[in-house]
N, C-alpha and C. Protein backbone atom coordinates (compact mmCIF):
# COMPACT_ATOMS: atom_id res chain seq x y z
N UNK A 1 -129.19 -198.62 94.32
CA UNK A 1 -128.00 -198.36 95.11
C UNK A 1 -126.93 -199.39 94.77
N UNK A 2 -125.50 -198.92 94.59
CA UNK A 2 -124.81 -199.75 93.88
C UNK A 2 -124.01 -200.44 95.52
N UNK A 3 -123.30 -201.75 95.19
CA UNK A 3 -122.86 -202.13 96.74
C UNK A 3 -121.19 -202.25 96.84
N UNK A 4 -120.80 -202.12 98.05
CA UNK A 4 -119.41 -202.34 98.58
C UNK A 4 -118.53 -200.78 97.79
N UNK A 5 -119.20 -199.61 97.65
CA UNK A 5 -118.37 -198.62 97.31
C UNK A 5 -118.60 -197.68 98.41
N UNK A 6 -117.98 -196.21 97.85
CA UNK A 6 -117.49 -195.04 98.89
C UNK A 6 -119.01 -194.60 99.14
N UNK A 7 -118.90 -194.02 100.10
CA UNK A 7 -120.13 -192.92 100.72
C UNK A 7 -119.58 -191.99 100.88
N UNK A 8 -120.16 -191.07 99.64
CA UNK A 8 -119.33 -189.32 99.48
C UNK A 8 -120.55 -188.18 100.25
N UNK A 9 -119.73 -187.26 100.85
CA UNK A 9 -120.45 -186.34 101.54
C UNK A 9 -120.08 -184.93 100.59
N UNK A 10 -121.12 -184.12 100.33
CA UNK A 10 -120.84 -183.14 99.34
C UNK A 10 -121.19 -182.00 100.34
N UNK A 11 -120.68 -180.82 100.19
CA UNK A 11 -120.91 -179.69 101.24
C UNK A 11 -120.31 -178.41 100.27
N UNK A 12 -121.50 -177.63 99.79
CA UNK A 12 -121.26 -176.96 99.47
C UNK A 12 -122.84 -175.81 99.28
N UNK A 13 -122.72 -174.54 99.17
CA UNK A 13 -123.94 -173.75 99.31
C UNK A 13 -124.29 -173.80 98.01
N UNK A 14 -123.70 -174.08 96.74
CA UNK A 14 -124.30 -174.11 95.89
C UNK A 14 -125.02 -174.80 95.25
N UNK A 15 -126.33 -175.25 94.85
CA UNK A 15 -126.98 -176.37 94.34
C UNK A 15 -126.67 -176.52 92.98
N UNK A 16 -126.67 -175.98 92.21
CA UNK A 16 -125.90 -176.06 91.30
C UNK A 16 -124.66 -176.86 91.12
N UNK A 17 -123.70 -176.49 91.98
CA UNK A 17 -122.45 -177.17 91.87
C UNK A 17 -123.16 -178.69 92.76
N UNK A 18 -123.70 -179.01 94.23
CA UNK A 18 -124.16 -179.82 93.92
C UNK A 18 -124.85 -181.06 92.99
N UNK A 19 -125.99 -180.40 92.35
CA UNK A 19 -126.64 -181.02 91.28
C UNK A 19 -125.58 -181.88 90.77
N UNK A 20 -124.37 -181.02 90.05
CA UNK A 20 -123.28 -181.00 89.30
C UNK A 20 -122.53 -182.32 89.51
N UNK A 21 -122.23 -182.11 91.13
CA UNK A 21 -121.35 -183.66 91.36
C UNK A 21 -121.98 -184.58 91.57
N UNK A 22 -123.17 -184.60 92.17
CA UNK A 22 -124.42 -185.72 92.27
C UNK A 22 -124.31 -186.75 90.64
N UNK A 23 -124.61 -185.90 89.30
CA UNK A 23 -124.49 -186.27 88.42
C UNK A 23 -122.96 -187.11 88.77
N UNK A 24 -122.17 -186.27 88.52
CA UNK A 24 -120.83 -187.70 88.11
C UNK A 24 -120.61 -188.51 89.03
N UNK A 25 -121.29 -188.41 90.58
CA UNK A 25 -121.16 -189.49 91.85
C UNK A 25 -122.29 -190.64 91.10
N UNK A 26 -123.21 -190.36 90.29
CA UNK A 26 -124.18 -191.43 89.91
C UNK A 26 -123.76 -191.92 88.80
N UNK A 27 -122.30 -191.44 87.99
CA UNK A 27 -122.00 -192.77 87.07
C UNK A 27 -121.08 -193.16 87.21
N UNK A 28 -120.08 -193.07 88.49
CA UNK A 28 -119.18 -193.86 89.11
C UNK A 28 -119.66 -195.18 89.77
N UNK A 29 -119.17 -195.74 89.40
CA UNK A 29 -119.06 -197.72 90.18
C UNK A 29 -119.06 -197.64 91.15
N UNK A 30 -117.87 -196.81 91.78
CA UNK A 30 -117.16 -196.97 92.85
C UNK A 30 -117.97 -196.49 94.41
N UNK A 31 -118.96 -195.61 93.93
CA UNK A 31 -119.83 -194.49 94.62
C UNK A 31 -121.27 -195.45 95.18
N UNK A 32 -120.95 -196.12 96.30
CA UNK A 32 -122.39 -196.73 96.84
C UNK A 32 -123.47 -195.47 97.30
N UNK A 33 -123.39 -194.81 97.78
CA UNK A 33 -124.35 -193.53 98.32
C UNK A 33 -123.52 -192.33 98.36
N UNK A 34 -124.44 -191.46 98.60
CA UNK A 34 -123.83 -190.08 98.47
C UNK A 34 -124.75 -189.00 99.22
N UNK A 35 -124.66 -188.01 100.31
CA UNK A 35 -125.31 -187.63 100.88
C UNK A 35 -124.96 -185.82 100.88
N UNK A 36 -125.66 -184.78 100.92
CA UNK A 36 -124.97 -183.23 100.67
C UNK A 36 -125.81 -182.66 101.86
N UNK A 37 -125.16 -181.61 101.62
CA UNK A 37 -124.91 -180.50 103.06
C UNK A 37 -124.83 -179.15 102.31
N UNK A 38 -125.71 -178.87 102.73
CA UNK A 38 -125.47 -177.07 102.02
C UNK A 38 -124.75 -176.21 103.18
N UNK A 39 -124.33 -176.62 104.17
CA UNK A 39 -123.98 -176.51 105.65
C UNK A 39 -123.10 -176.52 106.63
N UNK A 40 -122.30 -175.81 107.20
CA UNK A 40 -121.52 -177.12 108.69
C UNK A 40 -122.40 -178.02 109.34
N UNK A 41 -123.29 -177.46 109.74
CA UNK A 41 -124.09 -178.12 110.74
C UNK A 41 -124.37 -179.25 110.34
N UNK A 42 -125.46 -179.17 108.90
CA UNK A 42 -125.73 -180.00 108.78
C UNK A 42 -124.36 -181.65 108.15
N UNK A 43 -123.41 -181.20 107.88
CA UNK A 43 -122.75 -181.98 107.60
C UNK A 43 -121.89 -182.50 108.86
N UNK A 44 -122.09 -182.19 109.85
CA UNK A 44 -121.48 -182.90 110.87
C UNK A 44 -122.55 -184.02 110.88
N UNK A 45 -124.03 -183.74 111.12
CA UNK A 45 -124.86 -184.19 111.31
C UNK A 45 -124.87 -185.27 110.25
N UNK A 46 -124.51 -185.43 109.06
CA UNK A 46 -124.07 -186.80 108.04
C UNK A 46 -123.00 -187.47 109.01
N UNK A 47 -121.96 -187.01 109.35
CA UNK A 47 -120.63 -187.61 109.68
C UNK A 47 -121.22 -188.20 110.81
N UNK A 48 -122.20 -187.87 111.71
CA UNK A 48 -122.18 -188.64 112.58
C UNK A 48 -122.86 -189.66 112.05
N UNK A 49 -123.96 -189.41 111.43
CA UNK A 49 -124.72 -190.86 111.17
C UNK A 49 -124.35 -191.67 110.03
N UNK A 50 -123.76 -191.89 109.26
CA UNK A 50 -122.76 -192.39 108.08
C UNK A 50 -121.72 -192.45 108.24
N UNK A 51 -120.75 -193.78 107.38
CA UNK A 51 -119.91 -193.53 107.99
C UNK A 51 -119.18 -193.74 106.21
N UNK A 52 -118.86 -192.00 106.16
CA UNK A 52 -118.63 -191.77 105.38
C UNK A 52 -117.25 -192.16 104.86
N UNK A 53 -116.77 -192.02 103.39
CA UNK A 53 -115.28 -192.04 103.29
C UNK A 53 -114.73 -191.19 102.62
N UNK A 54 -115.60 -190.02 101.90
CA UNK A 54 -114.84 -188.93 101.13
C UNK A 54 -115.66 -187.79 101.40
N UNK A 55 -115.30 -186.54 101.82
CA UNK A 55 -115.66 -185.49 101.75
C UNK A 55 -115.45 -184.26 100.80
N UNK A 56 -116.36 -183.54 99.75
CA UNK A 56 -116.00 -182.82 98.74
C UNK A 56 -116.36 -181.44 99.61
N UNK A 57 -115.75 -180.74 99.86
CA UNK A 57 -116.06 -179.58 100.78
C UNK A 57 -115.79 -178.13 99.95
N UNK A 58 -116.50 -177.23 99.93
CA UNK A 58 -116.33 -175.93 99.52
C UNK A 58 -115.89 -174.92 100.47
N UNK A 59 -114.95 -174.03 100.43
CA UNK A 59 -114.64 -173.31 101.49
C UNK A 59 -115.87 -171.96 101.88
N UNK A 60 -116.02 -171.57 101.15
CA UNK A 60 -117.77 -170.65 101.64
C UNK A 60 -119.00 -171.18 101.58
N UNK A 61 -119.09 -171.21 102.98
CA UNK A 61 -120.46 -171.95 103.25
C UNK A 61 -120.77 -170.77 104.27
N UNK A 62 -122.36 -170.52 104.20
CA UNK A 62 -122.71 -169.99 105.30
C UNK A 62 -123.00 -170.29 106.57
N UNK A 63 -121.96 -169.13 107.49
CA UNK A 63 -122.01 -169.58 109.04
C UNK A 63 -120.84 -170.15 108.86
N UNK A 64 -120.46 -171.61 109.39
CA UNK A 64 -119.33 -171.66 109.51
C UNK A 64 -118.91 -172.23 108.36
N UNK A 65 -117.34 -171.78 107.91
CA UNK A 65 -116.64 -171.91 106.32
C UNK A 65 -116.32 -173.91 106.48
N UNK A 66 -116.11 -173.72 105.29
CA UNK A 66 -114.96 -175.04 105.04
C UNK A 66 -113.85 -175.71 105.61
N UNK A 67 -113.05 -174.72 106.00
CA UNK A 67 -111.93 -174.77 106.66
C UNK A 67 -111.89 -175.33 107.90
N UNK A 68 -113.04 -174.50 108.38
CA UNK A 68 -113.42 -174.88 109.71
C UNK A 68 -114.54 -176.32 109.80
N UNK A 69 -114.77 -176.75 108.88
CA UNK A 69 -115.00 -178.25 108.38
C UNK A 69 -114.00 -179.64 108.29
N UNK A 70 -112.96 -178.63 107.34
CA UNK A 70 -111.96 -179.60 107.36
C UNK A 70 -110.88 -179.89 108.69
N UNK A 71 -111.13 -178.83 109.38
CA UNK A 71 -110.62 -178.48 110.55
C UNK A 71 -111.24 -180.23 111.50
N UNK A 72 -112.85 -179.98 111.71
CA UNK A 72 -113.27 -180.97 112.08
C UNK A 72 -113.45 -181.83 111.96
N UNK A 73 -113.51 -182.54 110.71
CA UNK A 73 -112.68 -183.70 110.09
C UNK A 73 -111.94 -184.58 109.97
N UNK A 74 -110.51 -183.19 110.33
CA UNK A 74 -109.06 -184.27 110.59
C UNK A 74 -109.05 -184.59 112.32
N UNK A 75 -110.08 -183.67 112.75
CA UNK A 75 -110.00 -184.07 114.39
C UNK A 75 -110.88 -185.05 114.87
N UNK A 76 -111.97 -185.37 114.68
CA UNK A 76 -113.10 -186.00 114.58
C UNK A 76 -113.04 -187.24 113.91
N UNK A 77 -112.88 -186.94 112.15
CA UNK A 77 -113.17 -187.92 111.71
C UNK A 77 -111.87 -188.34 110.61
N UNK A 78 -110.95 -188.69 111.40
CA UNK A 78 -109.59 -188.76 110.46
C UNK A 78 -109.29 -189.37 109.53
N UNK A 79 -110.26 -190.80 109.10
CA UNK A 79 -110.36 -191.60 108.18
C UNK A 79 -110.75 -191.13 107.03
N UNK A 80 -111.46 -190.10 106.85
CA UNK A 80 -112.11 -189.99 105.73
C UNK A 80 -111.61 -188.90 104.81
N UNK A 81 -111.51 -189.37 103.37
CA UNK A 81 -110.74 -188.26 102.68
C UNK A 81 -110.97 -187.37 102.31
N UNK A 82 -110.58 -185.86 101.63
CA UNK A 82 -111.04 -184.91 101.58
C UNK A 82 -110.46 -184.07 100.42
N UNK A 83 -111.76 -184.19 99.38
CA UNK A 83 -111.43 -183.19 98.57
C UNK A 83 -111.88 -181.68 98.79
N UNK A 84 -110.98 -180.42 98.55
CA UNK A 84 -111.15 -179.01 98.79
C UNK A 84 -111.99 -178.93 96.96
N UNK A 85 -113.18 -178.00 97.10
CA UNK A 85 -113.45 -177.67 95.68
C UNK A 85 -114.07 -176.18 95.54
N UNK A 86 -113.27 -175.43 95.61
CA UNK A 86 -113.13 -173.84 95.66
C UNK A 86 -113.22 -172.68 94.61
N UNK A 87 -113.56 -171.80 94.73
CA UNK A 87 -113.51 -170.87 93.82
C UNK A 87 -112.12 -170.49 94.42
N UNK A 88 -111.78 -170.10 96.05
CA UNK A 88 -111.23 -169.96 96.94
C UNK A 88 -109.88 -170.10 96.43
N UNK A 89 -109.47 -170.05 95.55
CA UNK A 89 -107.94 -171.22 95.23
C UNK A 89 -106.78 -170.01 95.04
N UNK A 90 -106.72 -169.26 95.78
CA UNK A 90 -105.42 -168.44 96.01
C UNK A 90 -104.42 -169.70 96.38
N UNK A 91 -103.02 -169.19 96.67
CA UNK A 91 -101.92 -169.87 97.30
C UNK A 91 -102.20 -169.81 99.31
N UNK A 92 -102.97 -168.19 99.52
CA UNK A 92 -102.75 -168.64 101.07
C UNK A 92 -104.28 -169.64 101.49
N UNK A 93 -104.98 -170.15 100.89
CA UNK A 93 -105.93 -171.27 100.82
C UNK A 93 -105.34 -172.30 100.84
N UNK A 94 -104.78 -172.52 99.31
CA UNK A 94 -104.21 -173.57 99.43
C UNK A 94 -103.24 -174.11 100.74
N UNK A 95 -102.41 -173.38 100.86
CA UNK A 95 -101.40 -173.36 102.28
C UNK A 95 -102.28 -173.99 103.21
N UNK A 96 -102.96 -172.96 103.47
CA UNK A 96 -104.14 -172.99 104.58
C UNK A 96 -104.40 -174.69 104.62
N UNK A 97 -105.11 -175.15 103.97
CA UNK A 97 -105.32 -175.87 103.30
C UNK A 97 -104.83 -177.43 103.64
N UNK A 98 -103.73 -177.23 103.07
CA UNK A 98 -102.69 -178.14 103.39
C UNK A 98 -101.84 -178.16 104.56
N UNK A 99 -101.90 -176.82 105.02
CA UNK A 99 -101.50 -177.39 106.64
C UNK A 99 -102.55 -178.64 107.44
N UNK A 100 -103.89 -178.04 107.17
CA UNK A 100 -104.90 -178.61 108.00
C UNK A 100 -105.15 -180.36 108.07
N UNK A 101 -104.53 -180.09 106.72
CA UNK A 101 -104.37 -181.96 105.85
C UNK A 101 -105.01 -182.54 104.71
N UNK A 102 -105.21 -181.04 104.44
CA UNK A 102 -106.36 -181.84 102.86
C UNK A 102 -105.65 -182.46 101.92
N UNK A 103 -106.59 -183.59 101.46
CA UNK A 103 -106.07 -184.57 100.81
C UNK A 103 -106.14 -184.37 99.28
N UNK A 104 -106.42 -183.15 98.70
CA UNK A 104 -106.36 -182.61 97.63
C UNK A 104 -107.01 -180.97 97.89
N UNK A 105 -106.80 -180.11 96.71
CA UNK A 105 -106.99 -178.78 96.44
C UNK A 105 -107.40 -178.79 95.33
N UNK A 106 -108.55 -178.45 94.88
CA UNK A 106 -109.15 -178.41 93.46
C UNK A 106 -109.70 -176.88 93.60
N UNK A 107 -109.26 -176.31 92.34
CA UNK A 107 -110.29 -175.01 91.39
C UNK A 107 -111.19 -175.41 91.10
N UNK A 108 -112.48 -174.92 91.78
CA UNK A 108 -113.85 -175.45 90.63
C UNK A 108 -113.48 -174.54 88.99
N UNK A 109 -113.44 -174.20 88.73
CA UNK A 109 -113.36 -173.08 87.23
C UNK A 109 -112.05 -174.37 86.45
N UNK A 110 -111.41 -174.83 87.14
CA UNK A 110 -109.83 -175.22 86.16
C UNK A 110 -110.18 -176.99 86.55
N UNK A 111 -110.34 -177.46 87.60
CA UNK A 111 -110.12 -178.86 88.16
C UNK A 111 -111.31 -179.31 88.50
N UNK A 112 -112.41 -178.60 88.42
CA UNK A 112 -113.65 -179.97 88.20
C UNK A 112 -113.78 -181.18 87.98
N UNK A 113 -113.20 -181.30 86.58
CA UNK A 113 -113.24 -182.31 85.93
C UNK A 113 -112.40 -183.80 86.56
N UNK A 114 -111.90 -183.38 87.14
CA UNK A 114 -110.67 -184.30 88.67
C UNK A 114 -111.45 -184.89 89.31
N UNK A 115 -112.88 -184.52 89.51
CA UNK A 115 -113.27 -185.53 90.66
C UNK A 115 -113.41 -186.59 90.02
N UNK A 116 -114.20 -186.77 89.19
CA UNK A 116 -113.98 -188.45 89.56
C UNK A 116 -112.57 -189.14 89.17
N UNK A 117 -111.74 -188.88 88.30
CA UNK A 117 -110.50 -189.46 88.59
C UNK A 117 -109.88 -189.46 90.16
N UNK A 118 -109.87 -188.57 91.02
CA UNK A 118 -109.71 -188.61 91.93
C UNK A 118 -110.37 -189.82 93.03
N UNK A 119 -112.14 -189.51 92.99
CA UNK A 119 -112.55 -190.75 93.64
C UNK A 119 -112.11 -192.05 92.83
N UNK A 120 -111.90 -192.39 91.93
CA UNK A 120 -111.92 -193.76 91.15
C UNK A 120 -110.57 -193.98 91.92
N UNK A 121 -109.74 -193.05 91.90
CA UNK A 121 -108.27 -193.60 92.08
C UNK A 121 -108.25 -194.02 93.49
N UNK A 122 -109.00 -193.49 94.47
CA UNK A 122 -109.19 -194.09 96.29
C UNK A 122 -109.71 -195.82 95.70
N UNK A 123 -111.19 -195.74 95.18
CA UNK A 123 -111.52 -196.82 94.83
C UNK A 123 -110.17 -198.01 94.64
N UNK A 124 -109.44 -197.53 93.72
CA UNK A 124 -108.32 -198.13 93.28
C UNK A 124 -107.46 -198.56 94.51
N UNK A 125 -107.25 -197.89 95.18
CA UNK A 125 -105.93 -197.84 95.84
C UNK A 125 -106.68 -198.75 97.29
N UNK A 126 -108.04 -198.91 97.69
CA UNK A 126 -108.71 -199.52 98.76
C UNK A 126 -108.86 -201.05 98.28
N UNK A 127 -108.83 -201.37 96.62
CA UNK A 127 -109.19 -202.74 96.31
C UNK A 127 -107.76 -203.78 96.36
């Protein structure tokens, strides 16, 4: 376990795409732990017990969506940042989206490759 970095929460139904970011959360510096949620439920259930600082959220999850994640998030847990990582990536998503307060909008198919520039750059901007 690496020390004094982010604790990323991953939430998404796919293990695959999981697996996926697990890999590049384990060769970032910046990334002390990292915990996933195939779930709402269960990812509230991280937020309460961690105290996380980035959330990678997918908007279809079964039962309750993403949205309604990020929804609880900015109400709940307002500190913590939030990447959107969607197949989902119309314009009324995005909107959606960005009303709610997300702190980025990523295409999985086009903007994958963003996360970790993205986390490195929080890293950056917290030191």
């Amino acid at each position: 376990m690496k020390n004094r970095g982010f604790k990323i929460l991953v939430v998404d139904d796919s293990a695959l795409i999981v697996e996926r970011l697990v890999n590049i959360l384990n060769d970032l510096p910046c990334v002390e732990s990292y915990f996933t949620a195939f779930d709402f439920d269960r990812a509230v259930v991280i937020l309460h017990e961690e105290e996380v600082n980035i959330a990678i959220l997918d908007i279809n999850l079964p039962g309750r969506n993403g949205i309604e994640l990020l929804t609880y998030i900015k109400e709940k847990c307002p500190g913590v940042q939030n990447i959107m990582l969607t197949n989902q990536s119309d314009a009324y998503y995005r909107r959606l989206c960005d009303r709610i307060g997300a702190d980025h909008f990523l295409d999985k198919t086009n903007d994958f490759e963003r996360v970790p520039e993205l986390i490195s750059s929080y890293f950056s901007a917290a030191c």
